[in-house]
Protein backbone atom coordinates (compact mmCIF):
# COMPACT_ATOMS: atom_id res chain seq x y z
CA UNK A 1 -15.32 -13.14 18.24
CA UNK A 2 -12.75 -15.56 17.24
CA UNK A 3 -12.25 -16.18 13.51
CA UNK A 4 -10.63 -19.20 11.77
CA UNK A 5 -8.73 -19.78 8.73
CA UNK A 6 -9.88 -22.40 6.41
CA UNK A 7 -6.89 -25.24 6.12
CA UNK A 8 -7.54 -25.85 2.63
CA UNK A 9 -8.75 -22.19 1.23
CA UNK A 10 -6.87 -19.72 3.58
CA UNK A 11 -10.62 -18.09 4.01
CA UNK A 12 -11.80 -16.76 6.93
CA UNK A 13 -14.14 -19.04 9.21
CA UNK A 14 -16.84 -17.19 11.18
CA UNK A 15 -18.07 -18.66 14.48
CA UNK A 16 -21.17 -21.29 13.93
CA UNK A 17 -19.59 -22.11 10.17
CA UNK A 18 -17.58 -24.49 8.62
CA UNK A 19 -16.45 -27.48 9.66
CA UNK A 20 -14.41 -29.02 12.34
CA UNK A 21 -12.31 -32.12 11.04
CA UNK A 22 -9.29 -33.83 14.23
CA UNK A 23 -7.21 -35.44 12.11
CA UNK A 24 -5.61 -38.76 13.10
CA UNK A 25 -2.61 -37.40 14.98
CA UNK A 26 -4.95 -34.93 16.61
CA UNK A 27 -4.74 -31.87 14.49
CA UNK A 28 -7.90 -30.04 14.17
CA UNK A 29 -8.76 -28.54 10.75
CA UNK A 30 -11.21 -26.42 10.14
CA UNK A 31 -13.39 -25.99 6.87
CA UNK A 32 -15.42 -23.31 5.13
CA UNK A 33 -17.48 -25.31 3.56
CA UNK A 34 -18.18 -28.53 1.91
CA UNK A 35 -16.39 -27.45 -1.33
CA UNK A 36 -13.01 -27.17 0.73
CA UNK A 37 -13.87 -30.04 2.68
CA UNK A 38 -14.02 -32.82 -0.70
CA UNK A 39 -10.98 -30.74 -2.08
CA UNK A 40 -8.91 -31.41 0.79
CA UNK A 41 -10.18 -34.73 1.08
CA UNK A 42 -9.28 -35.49 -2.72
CA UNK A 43 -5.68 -34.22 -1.82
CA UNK A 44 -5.92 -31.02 -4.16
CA UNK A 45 -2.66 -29.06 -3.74
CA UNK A 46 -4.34 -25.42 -2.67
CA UNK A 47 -2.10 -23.56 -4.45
CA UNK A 48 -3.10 -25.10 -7.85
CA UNK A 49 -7.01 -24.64 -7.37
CA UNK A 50 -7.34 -20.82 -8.43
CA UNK A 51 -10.09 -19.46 -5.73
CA UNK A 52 -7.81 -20.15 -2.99
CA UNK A 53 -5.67 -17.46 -1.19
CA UNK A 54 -2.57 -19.48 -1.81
CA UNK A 55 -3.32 -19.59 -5.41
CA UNK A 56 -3.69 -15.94 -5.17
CA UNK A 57 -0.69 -15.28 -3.42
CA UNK A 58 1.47 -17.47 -5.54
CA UNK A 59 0.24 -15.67 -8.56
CA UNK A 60 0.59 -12.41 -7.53
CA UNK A 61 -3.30 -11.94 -8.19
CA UNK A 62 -5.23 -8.67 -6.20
CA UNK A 63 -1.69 -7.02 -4.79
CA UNK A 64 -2.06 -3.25 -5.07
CA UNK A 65 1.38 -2.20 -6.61
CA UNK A 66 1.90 0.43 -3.94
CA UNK A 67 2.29 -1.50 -1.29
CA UNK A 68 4.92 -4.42 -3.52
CA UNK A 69 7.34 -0.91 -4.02
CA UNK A 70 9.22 -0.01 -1.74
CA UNK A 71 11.60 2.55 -1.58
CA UNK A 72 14.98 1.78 -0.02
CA UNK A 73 17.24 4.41 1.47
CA UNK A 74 20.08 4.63 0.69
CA UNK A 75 23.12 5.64 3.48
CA UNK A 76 24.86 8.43 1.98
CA UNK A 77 28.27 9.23 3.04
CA UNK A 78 29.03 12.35 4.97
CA UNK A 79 32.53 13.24 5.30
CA UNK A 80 33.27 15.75 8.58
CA UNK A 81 35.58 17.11 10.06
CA UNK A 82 37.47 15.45 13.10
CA UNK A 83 38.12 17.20 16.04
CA UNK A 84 41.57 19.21 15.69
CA UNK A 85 41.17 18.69 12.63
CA UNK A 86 39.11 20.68 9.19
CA UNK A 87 37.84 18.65 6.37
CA UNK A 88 39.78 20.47 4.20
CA UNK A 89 43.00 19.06 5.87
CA UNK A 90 41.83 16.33 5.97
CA UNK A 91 41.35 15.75 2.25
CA UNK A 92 45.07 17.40 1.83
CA UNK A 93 46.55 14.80 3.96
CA UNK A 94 44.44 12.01 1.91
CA UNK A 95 45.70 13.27 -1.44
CA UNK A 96 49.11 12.78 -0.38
CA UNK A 97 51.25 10.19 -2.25
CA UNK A 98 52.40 7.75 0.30
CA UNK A 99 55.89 8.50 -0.14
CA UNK A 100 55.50 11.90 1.35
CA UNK A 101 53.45 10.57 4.41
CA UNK A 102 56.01 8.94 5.32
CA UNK A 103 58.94 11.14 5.05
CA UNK A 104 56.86 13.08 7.23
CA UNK A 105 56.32 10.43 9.93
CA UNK A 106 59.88 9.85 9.85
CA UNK A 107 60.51 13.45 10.51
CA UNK A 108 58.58 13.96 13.28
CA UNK A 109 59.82 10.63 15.34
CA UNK A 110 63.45 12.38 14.94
């Protein structure tokens, strides 16, 4: 069983309802009812005519708040140790002024 949406209401269109209109350049469009048929037909904007789901949507009407929060995780930095190397020389080496680093580097070339 194939449904439909409504083109003006956003409403589900069971099979043997509504209203099949081919537009011009061939588009079909199919209708609920005759209510959605004259509003299209009158050029309503559906989001302005408050018993559509458009409307609805737009206005934040019916949303359970559950599903509108959502949590976000966060990454959360790890720092580890590299191999050959503890994390607690490692954040030695990173407090050392620059100065000393490389004195150091300059040492060990020689």
């Amino acid at each position: 069983m194939k449904l439909e949406l409504c083109a003006f209401s956003a409403l589900k269109v069971y099979p043997g309802h509504g209203k099949r209109f081919i537009r011009a350049d061939g588009k079909p469009m199919h209708f609920l009812n005759r209510k959605c048929e004259a509003a299209s037909r009158l050029k309503r904007n559906p989001r302005e005519v408050n018993w559509t789901v458009l409307y609805r949507r737009k206005h934040k009407k019916g949303q359970t708040e559950e599903a509108s929060k959502r949590r976000v995780k966060r990454t959360q930095k790890v720092s580890r140790a590299i191999m050959g190397l503890s994390l607690a020389e490692i954040q030695s080496k990173r407090n050392q002024k620059p100065e000393f680093r490389k004195a150091q580097r300059e040492q060990a070339i020689r």
